[in-house]
C-alpha atoms as a PDB file:
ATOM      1  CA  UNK A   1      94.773 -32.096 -19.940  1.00  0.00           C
ATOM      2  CA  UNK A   2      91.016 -33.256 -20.321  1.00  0.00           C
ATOM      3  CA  UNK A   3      89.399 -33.413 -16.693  1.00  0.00           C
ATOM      4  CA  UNK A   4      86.530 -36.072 -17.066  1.00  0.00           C
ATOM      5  CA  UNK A   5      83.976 -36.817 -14.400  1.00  0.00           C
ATOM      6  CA  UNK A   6      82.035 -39.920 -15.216  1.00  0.00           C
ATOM      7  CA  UNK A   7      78.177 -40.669 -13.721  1.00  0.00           C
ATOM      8  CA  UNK A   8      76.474 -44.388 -14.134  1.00  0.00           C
ATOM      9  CA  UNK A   9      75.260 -46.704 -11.812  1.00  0.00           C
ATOM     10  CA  UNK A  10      76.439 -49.331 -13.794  1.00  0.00           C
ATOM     11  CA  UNK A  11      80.114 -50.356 -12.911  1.00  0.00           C
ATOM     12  CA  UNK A  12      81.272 -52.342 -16.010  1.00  0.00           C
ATOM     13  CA  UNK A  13      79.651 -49.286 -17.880  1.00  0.00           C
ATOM     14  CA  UNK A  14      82.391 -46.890 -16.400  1.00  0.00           C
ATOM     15  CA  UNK A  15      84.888 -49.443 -16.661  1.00  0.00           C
ATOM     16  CA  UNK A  16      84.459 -49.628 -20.020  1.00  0.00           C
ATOM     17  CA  UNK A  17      84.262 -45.528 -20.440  1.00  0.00           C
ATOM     18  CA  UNK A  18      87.067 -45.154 -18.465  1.00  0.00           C
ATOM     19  CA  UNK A  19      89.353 -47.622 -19.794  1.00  0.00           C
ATOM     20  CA  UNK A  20      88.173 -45.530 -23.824  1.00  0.00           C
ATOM     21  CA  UNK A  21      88.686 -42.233 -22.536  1.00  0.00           C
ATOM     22  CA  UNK A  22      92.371 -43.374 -21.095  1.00  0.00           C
ATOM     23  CA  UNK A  23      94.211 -44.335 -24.136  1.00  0.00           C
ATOM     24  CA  UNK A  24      94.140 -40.708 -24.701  1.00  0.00           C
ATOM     25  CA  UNK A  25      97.188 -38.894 -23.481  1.00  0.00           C
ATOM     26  CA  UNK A  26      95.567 -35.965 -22.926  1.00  0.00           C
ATOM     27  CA  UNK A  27      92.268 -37.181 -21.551  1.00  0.00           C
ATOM     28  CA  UNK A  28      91.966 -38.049 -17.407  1.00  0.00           C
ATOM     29  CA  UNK A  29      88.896 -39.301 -15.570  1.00  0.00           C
ATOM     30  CA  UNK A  30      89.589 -37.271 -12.268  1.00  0.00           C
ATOM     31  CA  UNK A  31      86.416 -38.890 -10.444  1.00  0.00           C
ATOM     32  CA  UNK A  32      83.260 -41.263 -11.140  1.00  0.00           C
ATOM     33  CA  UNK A  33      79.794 -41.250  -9.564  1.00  0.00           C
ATOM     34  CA  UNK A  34      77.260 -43.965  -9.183  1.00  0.00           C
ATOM     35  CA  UNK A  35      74.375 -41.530  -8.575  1.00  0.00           C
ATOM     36  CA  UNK A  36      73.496 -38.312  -9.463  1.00  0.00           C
ATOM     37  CA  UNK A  37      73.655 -36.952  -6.305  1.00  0.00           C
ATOM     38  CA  UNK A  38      77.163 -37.862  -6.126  1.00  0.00           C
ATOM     39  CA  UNK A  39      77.820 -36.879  -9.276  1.00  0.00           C
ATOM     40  CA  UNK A  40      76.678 -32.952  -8.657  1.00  0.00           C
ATOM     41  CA  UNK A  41      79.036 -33.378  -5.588  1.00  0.00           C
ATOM     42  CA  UNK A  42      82.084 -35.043  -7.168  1.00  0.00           C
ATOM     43  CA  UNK A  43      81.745 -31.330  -9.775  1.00  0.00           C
ATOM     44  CA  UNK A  44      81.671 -29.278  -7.510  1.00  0.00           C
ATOM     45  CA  UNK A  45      84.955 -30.263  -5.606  1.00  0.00           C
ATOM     46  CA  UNK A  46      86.809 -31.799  -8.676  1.00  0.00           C
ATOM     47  CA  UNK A  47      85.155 -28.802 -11.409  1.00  0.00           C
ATOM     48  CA  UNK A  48      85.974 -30.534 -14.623  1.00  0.00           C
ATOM     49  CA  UNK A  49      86.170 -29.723 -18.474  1.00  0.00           C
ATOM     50  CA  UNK A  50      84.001 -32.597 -19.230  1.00  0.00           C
ATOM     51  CA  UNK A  51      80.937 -34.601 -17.679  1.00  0.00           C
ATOM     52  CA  UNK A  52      79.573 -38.076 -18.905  1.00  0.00           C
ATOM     53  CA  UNK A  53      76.122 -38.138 -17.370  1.00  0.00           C
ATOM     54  CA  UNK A  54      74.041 -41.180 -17.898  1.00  0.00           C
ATOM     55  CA  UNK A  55      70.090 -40.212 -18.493  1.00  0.00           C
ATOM     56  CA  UNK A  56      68.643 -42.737 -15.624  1.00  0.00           C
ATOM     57  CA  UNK A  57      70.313 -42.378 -12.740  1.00  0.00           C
ATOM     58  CA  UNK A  58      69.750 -43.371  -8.412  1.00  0.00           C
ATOM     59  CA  UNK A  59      69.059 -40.522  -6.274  1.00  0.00           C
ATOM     60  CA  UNK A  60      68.808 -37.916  -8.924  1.00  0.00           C
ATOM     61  CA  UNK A  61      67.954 -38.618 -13.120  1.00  0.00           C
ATOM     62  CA  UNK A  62      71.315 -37.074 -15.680  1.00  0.00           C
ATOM     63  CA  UNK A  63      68.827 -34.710 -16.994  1.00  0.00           C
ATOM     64  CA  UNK A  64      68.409 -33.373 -13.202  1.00  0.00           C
ATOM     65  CA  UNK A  65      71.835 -33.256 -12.920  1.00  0.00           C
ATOM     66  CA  UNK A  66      72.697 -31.493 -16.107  1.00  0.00           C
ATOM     67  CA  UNK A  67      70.482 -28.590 -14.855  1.00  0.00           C
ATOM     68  CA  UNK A  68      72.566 -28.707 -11.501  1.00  0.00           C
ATOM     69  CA  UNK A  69      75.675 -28.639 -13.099  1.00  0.00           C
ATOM     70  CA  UNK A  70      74.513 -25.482 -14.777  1.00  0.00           C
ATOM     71  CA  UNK A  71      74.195 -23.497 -11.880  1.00  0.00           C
ATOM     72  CA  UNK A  72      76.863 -24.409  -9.898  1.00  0.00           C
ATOM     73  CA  UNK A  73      79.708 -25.593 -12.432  1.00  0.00           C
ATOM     74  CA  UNK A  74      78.697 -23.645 -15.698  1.00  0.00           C
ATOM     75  CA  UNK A  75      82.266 -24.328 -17.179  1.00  0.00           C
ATOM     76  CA  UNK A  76      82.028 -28.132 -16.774  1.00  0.00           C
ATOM     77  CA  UNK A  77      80.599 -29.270 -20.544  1.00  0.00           C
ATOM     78  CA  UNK A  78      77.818 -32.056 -20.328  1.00  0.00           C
ATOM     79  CA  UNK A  79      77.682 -34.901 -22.032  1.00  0.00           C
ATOM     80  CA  UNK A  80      74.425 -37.598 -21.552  1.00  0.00           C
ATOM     81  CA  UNK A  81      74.840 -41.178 -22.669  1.00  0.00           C
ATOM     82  CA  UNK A  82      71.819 -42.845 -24.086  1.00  0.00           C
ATOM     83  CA  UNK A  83      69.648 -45.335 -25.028  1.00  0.00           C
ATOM     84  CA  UNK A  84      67.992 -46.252 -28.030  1.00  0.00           C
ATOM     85  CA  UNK A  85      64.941 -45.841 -25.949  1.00  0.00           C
ATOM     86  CA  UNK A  86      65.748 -42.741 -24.430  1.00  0.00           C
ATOM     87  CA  UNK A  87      65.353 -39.904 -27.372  1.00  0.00           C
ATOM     88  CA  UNK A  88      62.451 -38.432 -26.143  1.00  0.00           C
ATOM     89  CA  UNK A  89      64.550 -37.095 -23.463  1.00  0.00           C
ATOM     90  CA  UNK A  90      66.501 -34.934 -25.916  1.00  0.00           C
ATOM     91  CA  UNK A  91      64.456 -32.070 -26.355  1.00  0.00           C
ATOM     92  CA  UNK A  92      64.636 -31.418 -22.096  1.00  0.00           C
ATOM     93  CA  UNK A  93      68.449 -31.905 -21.950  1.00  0.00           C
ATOM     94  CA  UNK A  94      68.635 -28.699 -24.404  1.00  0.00           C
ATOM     95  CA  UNK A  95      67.092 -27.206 -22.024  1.00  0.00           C
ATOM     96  CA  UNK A  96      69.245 -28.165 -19.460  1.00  0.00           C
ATOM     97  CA  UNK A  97      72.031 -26.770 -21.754  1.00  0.00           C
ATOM     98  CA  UNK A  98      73.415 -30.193 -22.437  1.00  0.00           C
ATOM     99  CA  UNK A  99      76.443 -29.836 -24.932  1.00  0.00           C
ATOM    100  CA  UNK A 100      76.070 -33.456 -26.388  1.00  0.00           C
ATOM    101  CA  UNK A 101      74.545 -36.927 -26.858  1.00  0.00           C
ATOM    102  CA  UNK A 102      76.580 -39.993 -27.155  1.00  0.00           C
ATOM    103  CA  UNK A 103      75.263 -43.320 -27.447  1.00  0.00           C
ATOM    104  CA  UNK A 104      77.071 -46.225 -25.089  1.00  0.00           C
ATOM    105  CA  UNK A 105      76.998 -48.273 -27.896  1.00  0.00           C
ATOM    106  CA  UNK A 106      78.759 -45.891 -29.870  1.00  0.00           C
ATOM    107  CA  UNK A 107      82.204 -46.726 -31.696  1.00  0.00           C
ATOM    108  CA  UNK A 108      85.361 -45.850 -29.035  1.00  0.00           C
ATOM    109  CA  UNK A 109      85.869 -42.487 -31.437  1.00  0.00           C
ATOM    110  CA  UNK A 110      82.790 -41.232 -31.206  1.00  0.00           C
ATOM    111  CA  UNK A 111      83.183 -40.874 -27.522  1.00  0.00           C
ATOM    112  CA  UNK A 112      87.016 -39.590 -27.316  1.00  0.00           C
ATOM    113  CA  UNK A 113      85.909 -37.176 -29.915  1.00  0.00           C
ATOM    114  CA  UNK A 114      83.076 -36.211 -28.283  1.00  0.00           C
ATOM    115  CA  UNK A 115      84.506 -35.505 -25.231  1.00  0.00           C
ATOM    116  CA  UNK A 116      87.830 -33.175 -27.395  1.00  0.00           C
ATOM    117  CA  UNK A 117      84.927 -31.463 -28.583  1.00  0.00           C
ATOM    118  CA  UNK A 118      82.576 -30.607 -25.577  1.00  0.00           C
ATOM    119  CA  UNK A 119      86.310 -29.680 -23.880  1.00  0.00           C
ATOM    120  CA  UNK A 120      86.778 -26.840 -26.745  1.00  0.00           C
ATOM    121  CA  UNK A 121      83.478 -25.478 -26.496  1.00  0.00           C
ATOM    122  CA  UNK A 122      81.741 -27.240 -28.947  1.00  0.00           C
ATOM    123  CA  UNK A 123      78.856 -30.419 -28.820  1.00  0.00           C
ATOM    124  CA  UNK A 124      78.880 -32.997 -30.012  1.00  0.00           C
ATOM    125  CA  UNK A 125      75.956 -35.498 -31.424  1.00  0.00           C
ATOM    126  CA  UNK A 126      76.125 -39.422 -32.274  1.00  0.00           C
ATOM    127  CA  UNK A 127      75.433 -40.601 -35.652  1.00  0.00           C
ATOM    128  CA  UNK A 128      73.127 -43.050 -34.183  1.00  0.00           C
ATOM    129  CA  UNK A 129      71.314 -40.951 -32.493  1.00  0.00           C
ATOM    130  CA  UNK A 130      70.883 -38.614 -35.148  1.00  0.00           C
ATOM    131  CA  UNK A 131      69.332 -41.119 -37.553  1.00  0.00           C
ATOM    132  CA  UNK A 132      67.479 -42.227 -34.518  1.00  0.00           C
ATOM    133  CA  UNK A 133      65.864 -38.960 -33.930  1.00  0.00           C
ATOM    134  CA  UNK A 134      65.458 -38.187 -37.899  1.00  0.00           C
ATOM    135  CA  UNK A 135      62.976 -41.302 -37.815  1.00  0.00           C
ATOM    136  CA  UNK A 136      61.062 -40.555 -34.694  1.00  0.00           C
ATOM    137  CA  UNK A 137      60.258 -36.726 -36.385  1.00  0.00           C
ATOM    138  CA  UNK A 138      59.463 -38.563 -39.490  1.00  0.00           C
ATOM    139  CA  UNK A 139      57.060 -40.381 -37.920  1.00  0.00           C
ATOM    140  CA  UNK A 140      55.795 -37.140 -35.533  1.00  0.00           C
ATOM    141  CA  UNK A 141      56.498 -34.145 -37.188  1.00  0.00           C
ATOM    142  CA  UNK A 142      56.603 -31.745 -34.480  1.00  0.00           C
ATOM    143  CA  UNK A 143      54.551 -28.139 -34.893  1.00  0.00           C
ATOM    144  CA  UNK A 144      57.703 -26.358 -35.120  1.00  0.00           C
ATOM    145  CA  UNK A 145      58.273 -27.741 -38.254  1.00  0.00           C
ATOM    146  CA  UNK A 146      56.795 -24.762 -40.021  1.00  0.00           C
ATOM    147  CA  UNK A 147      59.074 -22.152 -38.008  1.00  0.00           C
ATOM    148  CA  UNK A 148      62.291 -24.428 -37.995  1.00  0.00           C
ATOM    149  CA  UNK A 149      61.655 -24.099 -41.816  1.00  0.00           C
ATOM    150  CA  UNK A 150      61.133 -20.303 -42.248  1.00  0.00           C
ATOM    151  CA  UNK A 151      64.773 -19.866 -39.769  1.00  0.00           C
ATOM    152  CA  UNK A 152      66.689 -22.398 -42.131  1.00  0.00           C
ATOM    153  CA  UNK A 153      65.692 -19.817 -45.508  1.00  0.00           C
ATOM    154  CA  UNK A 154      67.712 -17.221 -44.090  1.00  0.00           C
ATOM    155  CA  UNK A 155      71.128 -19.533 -44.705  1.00  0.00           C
ATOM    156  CA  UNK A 156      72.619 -20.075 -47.904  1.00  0.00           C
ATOM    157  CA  UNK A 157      72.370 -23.232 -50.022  1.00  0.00           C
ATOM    158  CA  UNK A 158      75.534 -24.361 -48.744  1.00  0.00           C
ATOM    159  CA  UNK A 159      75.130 -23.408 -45.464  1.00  0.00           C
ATOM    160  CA  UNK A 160      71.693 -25.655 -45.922  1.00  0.00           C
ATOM    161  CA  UNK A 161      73.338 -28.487 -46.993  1.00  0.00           C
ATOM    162  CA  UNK A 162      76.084 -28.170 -44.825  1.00  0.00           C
ATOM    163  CA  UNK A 163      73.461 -27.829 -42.048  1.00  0.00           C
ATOM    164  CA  UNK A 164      71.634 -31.154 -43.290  1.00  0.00           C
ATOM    165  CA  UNK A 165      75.326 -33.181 -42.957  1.00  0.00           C
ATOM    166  CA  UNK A 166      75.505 -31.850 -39.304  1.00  0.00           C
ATOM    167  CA  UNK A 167      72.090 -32.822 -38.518  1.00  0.00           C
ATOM    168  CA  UNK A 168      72.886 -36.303 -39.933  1.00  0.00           C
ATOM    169  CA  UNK A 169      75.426 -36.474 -37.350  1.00  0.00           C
ATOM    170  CA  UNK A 170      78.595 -35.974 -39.336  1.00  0.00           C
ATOM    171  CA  UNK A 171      81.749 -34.105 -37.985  1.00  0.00           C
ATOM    172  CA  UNK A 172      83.572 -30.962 -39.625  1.00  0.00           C
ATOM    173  CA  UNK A 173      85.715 -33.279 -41.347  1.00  0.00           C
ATOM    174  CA  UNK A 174      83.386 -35.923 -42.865  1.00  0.00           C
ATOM    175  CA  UNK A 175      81.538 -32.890 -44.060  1.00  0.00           C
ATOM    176  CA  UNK A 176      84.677 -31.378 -45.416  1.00  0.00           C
ATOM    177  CA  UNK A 177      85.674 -34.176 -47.092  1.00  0.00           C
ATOM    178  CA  UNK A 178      81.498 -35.031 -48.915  1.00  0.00           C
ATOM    179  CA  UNK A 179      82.123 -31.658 -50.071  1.00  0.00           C
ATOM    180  CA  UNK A 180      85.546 -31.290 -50.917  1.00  0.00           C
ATOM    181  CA  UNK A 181      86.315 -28.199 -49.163  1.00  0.00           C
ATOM    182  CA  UNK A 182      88.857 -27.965 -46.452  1.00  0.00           C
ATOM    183  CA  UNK A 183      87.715 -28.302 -43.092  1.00  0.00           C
ATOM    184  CA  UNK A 184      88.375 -24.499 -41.693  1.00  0.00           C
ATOM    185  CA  UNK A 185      85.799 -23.553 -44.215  1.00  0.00           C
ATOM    186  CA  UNK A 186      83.195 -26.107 -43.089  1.00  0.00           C
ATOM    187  CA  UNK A 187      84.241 -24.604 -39.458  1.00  0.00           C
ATOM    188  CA  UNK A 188      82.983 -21.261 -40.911  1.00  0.00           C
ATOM    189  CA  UNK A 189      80.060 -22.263 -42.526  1.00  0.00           C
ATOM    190  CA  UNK A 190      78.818 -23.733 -38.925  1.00  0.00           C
ATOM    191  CA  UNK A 191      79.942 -20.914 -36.884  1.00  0.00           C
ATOM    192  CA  UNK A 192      77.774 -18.842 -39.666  1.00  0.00           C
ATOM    193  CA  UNK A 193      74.989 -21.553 -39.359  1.00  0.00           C
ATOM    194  CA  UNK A 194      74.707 -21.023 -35.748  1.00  0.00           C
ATOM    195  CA  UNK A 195      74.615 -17.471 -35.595  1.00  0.00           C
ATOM    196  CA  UNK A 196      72.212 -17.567 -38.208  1.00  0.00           C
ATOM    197  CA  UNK A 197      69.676 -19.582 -35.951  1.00  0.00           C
ATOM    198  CA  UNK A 198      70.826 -18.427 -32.915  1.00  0.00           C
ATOM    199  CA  UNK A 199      71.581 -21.761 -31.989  1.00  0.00           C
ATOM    200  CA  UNK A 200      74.654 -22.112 -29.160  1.00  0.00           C
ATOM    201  CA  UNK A 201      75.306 -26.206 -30.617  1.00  0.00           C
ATOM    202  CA  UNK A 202      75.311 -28.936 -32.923  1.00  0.00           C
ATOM    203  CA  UNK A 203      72.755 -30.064 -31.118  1.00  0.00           C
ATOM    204  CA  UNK A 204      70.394 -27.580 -31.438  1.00  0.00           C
ATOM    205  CA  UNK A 205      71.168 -27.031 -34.903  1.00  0.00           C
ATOM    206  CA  UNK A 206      70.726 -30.586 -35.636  1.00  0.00           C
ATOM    207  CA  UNK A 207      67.222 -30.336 -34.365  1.00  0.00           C
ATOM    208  CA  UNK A 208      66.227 -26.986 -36.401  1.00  0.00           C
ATOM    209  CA  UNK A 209      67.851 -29.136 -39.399  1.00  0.00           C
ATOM    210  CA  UNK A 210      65.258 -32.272 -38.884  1.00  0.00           C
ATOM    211  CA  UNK A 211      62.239 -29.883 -38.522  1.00  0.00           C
ATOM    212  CA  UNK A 212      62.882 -28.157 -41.673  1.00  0.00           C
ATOM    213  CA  UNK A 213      63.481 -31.328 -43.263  1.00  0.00           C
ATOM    214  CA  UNK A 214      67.064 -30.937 -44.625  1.00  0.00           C
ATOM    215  CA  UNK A 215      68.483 -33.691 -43.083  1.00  0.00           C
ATOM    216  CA  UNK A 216      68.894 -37.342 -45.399  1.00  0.00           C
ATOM    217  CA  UNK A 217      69.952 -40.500 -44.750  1.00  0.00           C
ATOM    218  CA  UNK A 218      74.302 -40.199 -45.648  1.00  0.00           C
ATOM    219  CA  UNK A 219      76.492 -42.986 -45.398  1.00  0.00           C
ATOM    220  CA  UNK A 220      78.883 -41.935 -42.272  1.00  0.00           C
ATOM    221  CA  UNK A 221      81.607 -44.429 -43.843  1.00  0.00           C
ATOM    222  CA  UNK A 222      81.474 -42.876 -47.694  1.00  0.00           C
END
């Protein structure tokens, strides 16, 4: 079983997150938070797999929280949910060792996926947001672009393509299936990718993969 601690200050926001997250059979919200003081509280006593953290939060901000969670829960995977508006924020929550972004717009799937992944040890990083974030750079290129470039030349071609599918925001599987392969292969190629980069995430990979400029607009649904 899943153990799921949800943060918002919103109420019908964790309604609706809640109500997602429990058609899954394997997936329980064990407490919810309306602050982020509470929140860092509620994970301390309840120590779950998963948090949902939202970015602007009473008391204390997600991002503060993240950090907290960190220290005192390291095992407890964290997931922020965002805002169009709120990209800019992304590049902190790495640093904060967030595990994923999910948008609370995004489709139900996204966000019961997400959650399976975080759970596992992986991240996870919403399609939306990545295209979001691949036209802010485009518009700022950041001065890392030059290094993020030079890293990416020590993968292989496929490993650079499969690197620009991730960045776009697209799962193992979608990227097994664009390339034909099976996914336990694409599963290698990332675990490669990352080691590679030294890169602990999607989400960090995802941001190497924008700065070098491999990443391209891809139809999620083809």
């Amino acid at each position: 079983m899943i153990r799921v601690l949800l943060a918002d200050d919103e109420t019908i926001i964790r309604a609706g997150v809640r109500y997602i997250l429990t058609t899954e059979p394997d997936i329980e919200v064990v407490a919810e938070a309306s602050d982020g003081r509470e929140a860092v509280e509620l994970a301390r006593k309840h120590r779950p797999d998963v948090a949902l953290i939202d970015i602007r939060m009473p008391e204390m901000d997600g991002l503060t929280v993240a950090g907290e969670l960190r220290s005192t829960t390291p095992q407890t995977g964290v997931i922020m949910l965002t805002t169009f508006g709120e990209d800019k924020y992304i590049e902190r929550a790495l640093d904060q060792g967030v595990a994923g972004f999910l948008l609370k717009a995004s489709d139900p799937r996204d966000l019961i996926s997400g959650v399976h992944a975080v759970a596992s040890g992986g991240s996870c990083l919403s399609p939306l947001v990545a295209r979001r974030l691949m036209t802010e750079l485009r518009r700022a290129p950041s001065p890392r672009s030059e290094v993020s470039g030079q890293r990416t030349t020590l993968l292989t071609k496929r490993e650079q393509e499969v690197l620009g599918m991730l960045g776009a925001g697209m799962s193992n599987a979608q990227i097994a299936q664009r390339l034909h392969l099976v996914e336990g292969t694409i599963k290698t190629y990332v675990s490669a990718i990352f080691t590679q980069l030294e890169v602990r995430n999607r989400v960090q990979a995802a941001i190497i993969a924008y700065e070098a400029g491999l990443v391209q607009e891809v139809d999620l649904n083809g």
